[in-house]
Protein backbone atom coordinates (compact mmCIF):
# COMPACT_ATOMS: atom_id res chain seq x y z
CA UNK A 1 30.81 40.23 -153.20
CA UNK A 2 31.09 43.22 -150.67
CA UNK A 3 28.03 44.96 -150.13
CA UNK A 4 28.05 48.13 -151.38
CA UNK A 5 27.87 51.31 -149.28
CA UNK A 6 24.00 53.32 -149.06
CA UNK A 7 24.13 56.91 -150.32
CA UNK A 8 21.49 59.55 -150.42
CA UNK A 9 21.32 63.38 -152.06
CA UNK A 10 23.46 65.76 -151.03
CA UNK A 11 22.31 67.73 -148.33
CA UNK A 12 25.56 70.21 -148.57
CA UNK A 13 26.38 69.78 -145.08
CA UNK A 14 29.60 71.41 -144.50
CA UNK A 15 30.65 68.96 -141.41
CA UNK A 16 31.02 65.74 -143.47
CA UNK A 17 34.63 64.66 -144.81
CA UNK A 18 35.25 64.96 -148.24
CA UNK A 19 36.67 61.90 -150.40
CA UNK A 20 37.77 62.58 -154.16
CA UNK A 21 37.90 59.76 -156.30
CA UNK A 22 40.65 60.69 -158.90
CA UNK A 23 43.26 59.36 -161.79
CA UNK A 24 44.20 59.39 -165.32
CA UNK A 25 40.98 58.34 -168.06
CA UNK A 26 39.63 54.97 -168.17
CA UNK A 27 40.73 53.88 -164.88
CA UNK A 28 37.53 52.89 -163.70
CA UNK A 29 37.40 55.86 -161.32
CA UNK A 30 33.40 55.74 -161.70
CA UNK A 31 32.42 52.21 -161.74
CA UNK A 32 34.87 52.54 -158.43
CA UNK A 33 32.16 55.60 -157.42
CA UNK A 34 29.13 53.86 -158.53
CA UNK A 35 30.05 50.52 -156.24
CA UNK A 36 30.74 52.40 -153.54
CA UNK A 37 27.31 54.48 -153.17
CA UNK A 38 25.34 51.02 -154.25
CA UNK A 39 24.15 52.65 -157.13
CA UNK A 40 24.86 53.91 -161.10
CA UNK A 41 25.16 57.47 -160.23
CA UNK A 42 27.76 57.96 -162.52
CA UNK A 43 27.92 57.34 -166.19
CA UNK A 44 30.76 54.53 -167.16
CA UNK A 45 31.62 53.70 -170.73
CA UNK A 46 34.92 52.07 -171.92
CA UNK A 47 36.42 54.99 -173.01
CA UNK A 48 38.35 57.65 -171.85
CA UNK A 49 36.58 61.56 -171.45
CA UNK A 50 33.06 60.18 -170.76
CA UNK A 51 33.08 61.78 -167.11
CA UNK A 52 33.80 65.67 -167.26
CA UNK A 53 32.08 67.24 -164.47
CA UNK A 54 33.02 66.90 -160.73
CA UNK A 55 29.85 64.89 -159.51
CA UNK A 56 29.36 64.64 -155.83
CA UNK A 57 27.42 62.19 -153.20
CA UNK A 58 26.95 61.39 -150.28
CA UNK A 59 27.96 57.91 -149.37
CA UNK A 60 28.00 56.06 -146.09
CA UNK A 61 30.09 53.09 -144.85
CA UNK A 62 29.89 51.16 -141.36
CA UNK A 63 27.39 54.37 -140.11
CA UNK A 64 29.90 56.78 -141.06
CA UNK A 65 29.08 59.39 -143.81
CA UNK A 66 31.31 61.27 -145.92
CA UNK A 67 30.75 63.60 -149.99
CA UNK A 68 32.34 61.37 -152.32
CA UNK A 69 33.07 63.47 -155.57
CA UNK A 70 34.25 62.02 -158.65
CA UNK A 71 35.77 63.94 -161.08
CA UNK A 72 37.07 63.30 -164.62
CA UNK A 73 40.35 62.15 -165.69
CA UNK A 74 43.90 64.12 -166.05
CA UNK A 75 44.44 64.47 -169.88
CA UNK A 76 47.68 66.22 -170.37
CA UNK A 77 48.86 67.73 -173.69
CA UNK A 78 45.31 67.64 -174.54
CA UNK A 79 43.52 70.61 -175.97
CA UNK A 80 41.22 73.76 -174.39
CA UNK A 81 38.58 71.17 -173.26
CA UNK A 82 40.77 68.79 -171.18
CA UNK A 83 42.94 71.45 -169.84
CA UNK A 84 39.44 72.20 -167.76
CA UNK A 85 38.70 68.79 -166.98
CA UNK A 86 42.17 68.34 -165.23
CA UNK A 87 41.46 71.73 -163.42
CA UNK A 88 38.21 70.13 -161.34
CA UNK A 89 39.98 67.11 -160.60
CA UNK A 90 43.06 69.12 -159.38
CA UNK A 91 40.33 71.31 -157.59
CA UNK A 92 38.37 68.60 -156.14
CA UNK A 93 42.16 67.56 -154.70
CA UNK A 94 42.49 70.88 -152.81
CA UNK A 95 38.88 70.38 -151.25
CA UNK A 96 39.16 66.90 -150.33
CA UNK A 97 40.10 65.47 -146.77
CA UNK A 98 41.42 62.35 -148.16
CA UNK A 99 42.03 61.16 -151.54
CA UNK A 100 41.47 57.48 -153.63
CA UNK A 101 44.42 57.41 -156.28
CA UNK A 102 42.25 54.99 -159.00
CA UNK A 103 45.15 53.28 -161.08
CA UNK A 104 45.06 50.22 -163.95
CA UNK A 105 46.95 47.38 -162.70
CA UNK A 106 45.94 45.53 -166.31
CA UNK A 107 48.29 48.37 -167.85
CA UNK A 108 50.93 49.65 -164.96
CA UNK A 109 52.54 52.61 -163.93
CA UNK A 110 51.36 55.45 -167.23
CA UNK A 111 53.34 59.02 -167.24
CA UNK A 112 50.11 60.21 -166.05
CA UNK A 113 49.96 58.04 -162.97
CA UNK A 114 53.11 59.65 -161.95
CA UNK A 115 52.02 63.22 -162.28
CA UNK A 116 48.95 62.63 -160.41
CA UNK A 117 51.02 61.26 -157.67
CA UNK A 118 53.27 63.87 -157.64
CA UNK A 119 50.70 66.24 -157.05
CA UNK A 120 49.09 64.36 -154.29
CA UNK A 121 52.21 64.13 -152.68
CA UNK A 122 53.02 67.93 -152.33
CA UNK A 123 49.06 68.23 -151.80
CA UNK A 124 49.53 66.66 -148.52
CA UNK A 125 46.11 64.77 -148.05
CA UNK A 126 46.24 61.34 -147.06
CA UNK A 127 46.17 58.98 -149.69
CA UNK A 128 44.78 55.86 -150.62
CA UNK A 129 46.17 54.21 -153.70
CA UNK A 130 43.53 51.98 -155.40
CA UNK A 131 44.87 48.71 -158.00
CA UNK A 132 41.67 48.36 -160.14
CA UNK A 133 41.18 45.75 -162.25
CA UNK A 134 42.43 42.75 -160.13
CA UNK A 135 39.64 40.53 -160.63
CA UNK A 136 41.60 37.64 -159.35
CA UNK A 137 44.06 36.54 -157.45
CA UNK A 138 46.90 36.37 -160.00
CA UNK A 139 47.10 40.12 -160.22
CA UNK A 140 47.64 40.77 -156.92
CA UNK A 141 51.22 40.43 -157.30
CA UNK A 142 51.50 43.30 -160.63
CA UNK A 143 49.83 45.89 -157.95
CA UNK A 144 52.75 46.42 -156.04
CA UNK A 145 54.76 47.71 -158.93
CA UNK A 146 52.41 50.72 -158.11
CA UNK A 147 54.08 51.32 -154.56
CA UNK A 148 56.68 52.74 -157.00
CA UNK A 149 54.20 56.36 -157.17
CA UNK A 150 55.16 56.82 -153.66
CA UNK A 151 51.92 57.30 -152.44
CA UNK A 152 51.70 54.28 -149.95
CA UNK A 153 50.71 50.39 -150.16
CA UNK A 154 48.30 49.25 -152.97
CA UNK A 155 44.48 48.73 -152.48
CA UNK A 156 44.08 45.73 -154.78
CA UNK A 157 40.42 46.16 -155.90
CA UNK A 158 37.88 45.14 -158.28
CA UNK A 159 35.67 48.26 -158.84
CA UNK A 160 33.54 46.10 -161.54
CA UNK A 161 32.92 43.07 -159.05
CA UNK A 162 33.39 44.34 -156.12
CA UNK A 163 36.43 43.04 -154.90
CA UNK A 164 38.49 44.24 -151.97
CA UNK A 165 36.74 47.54 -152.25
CA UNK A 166 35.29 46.62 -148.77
CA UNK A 167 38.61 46.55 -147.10
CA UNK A 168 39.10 49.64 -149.21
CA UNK A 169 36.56 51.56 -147.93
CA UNK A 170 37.83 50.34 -144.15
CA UNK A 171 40.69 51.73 -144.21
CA UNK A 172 39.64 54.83 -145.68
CA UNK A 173 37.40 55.58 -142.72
CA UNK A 174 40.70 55.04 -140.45
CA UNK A 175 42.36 58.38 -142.23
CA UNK A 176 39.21 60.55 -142.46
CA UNK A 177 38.91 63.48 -139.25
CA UNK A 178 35.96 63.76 -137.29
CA UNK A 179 34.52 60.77 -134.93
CA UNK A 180 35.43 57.32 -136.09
CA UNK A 181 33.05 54.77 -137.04
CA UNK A 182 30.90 53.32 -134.65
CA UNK A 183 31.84 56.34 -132.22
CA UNK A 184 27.97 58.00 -132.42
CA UNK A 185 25.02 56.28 -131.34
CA UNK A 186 22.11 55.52 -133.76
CA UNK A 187 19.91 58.69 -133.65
CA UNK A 188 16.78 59.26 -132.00
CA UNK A 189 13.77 59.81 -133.54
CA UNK A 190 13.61 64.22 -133.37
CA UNK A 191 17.42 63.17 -134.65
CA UNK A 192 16.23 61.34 -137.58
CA UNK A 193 12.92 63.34 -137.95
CA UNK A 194 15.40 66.88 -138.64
CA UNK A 195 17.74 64.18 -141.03
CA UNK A 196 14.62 63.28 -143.24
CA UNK A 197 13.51 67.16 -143.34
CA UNK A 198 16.87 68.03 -144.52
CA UNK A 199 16.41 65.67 -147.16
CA UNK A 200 13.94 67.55 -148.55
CA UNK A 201 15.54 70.25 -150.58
CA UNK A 202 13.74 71.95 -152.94
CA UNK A 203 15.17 70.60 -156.59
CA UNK A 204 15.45 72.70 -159.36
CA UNK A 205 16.56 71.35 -163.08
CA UNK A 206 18.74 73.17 -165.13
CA UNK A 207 17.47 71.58 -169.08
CA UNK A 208 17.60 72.81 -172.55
CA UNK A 209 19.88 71.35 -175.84
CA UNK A 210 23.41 71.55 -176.17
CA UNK A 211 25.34 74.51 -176.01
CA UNK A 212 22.99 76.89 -174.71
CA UNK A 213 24.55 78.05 -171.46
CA UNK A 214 22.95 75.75 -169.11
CA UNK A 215 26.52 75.28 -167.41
CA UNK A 216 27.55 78.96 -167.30
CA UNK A 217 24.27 79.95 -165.77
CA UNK A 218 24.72 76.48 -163.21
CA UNK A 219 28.10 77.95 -162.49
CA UNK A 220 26.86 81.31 -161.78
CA UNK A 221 24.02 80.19 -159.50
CA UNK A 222 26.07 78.05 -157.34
CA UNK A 223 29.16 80.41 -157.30
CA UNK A 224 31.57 77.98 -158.68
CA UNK A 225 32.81 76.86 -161.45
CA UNK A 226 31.27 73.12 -160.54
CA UNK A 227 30.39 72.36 -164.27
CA UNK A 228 32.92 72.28 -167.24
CA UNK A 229 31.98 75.14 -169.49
CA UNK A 230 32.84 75.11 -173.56
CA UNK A 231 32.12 76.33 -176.53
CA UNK A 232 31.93 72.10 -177.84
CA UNK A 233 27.99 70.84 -177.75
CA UNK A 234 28.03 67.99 -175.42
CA UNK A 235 30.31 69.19 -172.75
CA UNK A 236 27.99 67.78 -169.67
CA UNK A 237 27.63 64.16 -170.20
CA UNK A 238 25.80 63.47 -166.66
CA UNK A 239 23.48 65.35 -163.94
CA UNK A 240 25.51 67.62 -161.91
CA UNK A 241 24.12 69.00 -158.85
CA UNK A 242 24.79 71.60 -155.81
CA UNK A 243 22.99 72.56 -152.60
CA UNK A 244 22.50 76.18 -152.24
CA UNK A 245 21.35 78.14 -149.07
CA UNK A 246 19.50 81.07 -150.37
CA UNK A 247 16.93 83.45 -147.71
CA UNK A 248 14.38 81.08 -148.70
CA UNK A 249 15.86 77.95 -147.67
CA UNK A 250 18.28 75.46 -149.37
CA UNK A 251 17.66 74.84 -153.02
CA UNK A 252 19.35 72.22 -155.45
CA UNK A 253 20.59 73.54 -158.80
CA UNK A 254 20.77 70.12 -160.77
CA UNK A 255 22.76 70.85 -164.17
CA UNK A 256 21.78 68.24 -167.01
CA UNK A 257 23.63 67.50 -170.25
CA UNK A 258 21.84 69.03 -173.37
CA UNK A 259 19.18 66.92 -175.20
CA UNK A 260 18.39 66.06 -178.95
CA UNK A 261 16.42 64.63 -180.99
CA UNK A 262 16.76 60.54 -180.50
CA UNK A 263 17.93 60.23 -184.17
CA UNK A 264 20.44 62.73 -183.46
CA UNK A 265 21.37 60.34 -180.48
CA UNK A 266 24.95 58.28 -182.01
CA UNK A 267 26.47 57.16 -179.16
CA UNK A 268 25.69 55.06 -175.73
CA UNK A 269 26.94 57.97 -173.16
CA UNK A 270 24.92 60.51 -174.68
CA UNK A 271 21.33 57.94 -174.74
CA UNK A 272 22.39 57.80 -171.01
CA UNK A 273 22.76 61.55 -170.43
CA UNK A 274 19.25 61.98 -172.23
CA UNK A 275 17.88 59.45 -169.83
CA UNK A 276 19.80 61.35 -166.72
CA UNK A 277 18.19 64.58 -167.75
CA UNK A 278 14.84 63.41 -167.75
CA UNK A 279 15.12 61.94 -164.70
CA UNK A 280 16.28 65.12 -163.35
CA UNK A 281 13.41 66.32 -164.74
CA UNK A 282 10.93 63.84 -163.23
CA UNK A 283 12.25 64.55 -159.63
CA UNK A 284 12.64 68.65 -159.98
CA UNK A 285 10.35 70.87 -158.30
CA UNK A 286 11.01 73.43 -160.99
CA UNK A 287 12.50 73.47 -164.22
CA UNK A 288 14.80 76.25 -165.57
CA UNK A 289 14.18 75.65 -169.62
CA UNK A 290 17.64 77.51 -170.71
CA UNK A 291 16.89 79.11 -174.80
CA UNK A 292 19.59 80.58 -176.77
CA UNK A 293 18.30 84.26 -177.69
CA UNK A 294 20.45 84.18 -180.53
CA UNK A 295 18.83 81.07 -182.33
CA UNK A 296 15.30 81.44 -180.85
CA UNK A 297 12.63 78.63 -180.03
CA UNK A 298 13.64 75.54 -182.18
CA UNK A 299 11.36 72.77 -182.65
CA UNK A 300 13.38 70.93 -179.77
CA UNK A 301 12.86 73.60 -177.44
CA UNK A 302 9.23 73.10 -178.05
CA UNK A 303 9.40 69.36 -177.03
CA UNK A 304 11.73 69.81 -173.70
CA UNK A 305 9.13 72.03 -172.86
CA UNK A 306 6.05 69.51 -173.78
CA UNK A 307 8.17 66.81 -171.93
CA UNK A 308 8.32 69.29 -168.86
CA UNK A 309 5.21 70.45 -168.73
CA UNK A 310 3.83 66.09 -169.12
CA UNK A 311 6.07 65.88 -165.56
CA UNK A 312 3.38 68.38 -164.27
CA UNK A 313 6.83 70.70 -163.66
CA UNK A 314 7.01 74.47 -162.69
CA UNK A 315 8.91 75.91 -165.82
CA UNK A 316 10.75 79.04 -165.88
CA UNK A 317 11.79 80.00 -169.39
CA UNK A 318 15.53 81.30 -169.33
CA UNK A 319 16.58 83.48 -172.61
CA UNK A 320 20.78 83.47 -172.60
CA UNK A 321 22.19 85.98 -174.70
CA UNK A 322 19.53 88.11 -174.09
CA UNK A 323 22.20 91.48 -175.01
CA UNK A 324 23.25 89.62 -177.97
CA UNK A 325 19.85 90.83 -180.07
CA UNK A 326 19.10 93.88 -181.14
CA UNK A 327 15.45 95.90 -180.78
CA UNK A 328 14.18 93.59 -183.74
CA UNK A 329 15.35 90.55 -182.18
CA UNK A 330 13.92 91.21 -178.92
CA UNK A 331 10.20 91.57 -180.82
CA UNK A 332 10.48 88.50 -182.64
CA UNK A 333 11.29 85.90 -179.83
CA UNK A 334 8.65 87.35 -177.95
CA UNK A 335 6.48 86.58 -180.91
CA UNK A 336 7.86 83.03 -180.71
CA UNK A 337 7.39 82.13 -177.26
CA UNK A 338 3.47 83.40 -177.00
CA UNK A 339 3.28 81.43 -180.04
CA UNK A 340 5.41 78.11 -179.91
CA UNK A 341 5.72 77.95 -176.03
CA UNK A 342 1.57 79.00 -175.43
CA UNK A 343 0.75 75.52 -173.78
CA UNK A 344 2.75 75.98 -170.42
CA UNK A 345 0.63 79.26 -169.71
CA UNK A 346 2.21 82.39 -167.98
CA UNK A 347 5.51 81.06 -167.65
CA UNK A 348 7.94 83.32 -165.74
CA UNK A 349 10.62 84.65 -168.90
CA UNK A 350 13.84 85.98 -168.01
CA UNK A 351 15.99 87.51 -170.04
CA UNK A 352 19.75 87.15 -168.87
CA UNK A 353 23.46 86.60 -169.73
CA UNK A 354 24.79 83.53 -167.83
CA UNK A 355 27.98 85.23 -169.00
CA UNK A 356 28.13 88.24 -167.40
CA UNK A 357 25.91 86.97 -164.89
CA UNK A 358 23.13 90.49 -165.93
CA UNK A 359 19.41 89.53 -164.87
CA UNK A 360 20.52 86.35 -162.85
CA UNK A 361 19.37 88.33 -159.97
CA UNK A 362 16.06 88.16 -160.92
CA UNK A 363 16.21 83.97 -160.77
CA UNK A 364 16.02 83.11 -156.88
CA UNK A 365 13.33 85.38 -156.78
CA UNK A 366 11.17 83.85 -159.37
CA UNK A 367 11.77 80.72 -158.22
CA UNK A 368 10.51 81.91 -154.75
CA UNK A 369 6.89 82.63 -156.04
CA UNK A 370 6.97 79.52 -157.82
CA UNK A 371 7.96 77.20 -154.79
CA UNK A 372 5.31 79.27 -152.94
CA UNK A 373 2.44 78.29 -155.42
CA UNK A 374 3.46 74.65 -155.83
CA UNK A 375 2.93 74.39 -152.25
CA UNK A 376 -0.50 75.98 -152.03
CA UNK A 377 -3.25 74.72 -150.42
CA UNK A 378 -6.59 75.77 -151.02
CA UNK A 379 -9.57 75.73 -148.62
CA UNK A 380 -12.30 73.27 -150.06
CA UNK A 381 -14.76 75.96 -149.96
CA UNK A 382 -13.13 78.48 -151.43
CA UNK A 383 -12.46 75.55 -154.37
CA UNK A 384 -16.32 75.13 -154.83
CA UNK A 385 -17.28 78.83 -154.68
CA UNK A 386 -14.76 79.13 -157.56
CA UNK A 387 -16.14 76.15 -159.80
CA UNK A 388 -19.94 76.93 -159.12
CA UNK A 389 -19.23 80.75 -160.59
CA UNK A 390 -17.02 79.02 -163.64
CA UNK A 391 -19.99 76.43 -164.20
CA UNK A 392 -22.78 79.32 -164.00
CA UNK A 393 -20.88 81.43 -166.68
CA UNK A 394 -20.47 78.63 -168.86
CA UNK A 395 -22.27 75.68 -168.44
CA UNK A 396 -20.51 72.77 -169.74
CA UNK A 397 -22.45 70.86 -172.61
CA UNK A 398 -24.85 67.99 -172.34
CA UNK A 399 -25.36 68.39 -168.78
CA UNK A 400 -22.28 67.92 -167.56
CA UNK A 401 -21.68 69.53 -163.80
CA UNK A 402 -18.81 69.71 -161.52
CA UNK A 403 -21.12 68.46 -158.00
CA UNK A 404 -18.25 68.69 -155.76
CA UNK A 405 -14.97 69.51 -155.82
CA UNK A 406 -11.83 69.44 -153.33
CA UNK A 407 -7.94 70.22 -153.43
CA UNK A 408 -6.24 66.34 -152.41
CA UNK A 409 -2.37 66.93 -152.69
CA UNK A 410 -0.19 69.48 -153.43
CA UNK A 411 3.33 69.74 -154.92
CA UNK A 412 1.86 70.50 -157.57
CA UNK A 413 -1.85 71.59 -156.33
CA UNK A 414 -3.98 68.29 -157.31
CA UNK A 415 -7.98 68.78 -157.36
CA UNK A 416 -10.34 66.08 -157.19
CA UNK A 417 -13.64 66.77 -159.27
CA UNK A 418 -17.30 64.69 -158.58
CA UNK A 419 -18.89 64.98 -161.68
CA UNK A 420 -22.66 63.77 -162.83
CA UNK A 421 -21.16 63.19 -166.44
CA UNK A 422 -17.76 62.72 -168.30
CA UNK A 423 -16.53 66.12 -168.85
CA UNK A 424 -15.09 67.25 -172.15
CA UNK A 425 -11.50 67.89 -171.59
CA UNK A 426 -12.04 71.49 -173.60
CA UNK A 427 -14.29 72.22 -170.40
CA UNK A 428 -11.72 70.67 -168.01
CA UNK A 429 -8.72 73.54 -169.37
CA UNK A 430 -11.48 76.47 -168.72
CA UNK A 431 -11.46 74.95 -165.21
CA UNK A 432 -8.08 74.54 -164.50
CA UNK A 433 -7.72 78.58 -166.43
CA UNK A 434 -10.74 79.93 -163.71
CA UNK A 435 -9.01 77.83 -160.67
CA UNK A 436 -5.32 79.27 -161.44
CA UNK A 437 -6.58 83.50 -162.16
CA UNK A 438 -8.49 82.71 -159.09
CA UNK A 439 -5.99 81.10 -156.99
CA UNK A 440 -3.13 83.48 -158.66
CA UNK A 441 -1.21 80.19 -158.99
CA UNK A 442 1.24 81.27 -162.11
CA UNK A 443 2.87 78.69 -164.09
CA UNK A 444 2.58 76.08 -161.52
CA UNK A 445 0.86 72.94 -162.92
CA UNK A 446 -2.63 71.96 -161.78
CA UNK A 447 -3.69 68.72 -161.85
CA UNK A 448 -7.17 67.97 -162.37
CA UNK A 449 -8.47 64.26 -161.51
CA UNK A 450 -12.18 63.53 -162.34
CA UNK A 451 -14.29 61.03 -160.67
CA UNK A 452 -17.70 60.20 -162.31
CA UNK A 453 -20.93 60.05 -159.00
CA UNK A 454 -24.24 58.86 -160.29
């Protein structure tokens, strides 16, 4: 089996090549994306429509890097929904620097093969036509009926084992501009030292159940429509995400496909878009929980934001459709978020309209002051002289006492405690409350870790 290429996060560097991965549905265009990063990055079911979104990488092959996007399949004749889908993979054509035409040797040349080609062809990007699906040797012969599209020689490959994609991938560094492989030297260490910094981009998830505008406001962040938008719940099926350089640095905006109750949960692609979203979750530095003003705080909301806030995440609450409700409105979800949303504290809440893009202004920011106090560090004395007043207002009960105390990590700000006794976690939350007023830390987490000194 080729090994597969290495890929990391997108860093949105403007300088690499850009390689779209497209075709009709159900060609294996993402298992052909997932084997060439090394990774599942994409969902794959066998069924056409599971990817929607453009979703981009970037992948590296022979110490050359390129942004491999894959997009979703051309679905003509179909209705609103996959009139959009066709438009990003048509987009992702006009952005690309070279192009991997994914077609089904097991079922030969479609009507939709030949559009695709004929678009490519008056696109003018090079081309690389990809067989999938020979998995041995006595379909190599069926993938020249595909020279046919006139679009160049067939890539007999294997996307599900692996096969050929190595020559693939070869040859597809031959066509791409910029220095050819092997051209650079390895880099230095300051080389690789400014590589792993600009690795670190500050995350930020985009979560909240279906249909609530997480897309639109995605879209509007990023300035692009990156993420299909429609009225149908369940439009994002994976995590979608985009590097932004804002006057406080580069942030990623990672959009996530809404989430449900499990029993609502029918189908595999959707368990595996729950389980992409909470991994976008786990590895966010912030988390933007999107509410529909119209509908209010459900009883899901309230768990996205328990399962947030258990990831020790920054959360921003977003309210979409916030000109939708009138005076009475307004009162009554403020009522509902001090009330059903009390445990993650003071919470930034904006009020907005992903649609016409009114209070997204506001966003960058927030989120400014929040990457600011997940990154504070706190002198160890000022952390004691904080405690010792707390503890001399209120003792804590059966002689419990905080001896010494000290601020080990941040992202989010982590405090060690030395206590004499176990302390009452009651008494642990009026900590944390005194270290956060006193620190002005916001809604960023605190984590508290206790060690017991004789």
């Amino acid at each position: 089996m080729t090994p597969p290429a290495t890929a990391t996060d997108p860093t949105g560097a403007p300088d690499l090549p850009v390689v779209a991965v497209v075709g009709r549905p159900n060609v294996g265009k993402s298992t052909l994306f997932n084997r060439i990063v090394g990774r599942r990055e994409a969902i794959v079911e066998e069924k056409p429509g599971v990817t929607r979104d453009r979703k981009e990488v970037v992948a590296e092959w022979q110490g050359r890097e390129f942004r491999l996007v894959d997009t979703g399949g051309w679905m003509p004749g179909g209705d609103a929904l996959d009139a959009k889908v066709s438009r990003q993979s048509e987009k992702a054509i006009a952005e690309a620097d070279a192009v991997l035409l994914v077609v089904d040797v097991t079922v030969g040349i479609t009507e939709e093969d030949s559009r695709v080609a004929q678009i490519l062809r008056r696109n003018g990007r090079p081309v690389l036509l990809v067989t999938n699906k020979v998995d041995d040797t006595n379909r190599e012969a069926s993938a020249w009926e595909f020279v046919r599209l006139g679009v160049g020689d067939p890539h007999a490959v294997s996307a599900l084992h692996g096969r050929g994609t190595g020559d693939l991938l070869d040859d597809l560094l031959e066509v791409l501009p910029g220095e050819p492989a092997g051209a650079t030297e390895a880099a230095g260490p300051d080389e690789a030292a400014a590589l792993d910094e600009a690795d670190k981009v500050f995350s930020v998830a985009i979560v909240g159940r279906p249909n609530v505008g997480k897309s639109t406001l995605f879209n509007r962040l990023i300035g692009d429509d990156r993420s299909v938008v429609h009225d149908m719940p369940g439009t994002t099926r994976d995590a979608v995400d985009t590097v932004v350089d804002t006057a406080d640095g580069p942030v990623r905006f990672v959009d996530t496909a809404g989430m449900r109750r499990r029993s609502k949960i029918d189908e595999g692609t959707e368990y595996y878009s729950m389980v992409r979203a909470l991994q976008a979750i786990d590895r966010a530095d912030v988390a933007l929980l999107v509410i529909d003003a119209t509908i209010g705080v459900t009883a899901q909301d309230q768990r996205l934001a328990e399962r947030i806030d258990a990831a020790g995440c920054p959360v921003v609450v977003v309210l979409n459709k916030w000109e939708l409700l009138d005076a009475e409105g307004r009162e009554e979800l403020g009522y509902q978020i001090s009330h059903r949303l009390h445990f993650i504290g003071d919470s930034p809440v904006l009020k907005i309209s992903a649609l016409t893009g009114k209070g997204v202004h506001k966003l960058l920011p927030t989120l400014a002051g929040t990457i600011e106090d997940y990154h504070r560090r706190v002198p160890t004395r000022k952390v004691n002289q904080v405690l010792r007043a707390a503890q001399s207002a209120q003792p804590a009960p059966h002689g419990a006492r905080v001896l010494y105390a000290t601020q080990g990590a941040t992202d989010p700000p982590t405090f060690t405690l030395f206590a004499n006794k176990e302390l009452p976690q009651s008494y642990l939350r009026y900590l944390e409350r005194s270290l956060r007023e006193s620190f002005d830390l916001g809604s960023t987490p605190i984590k508290l870790r206790v060690r017991k000194r004789d």
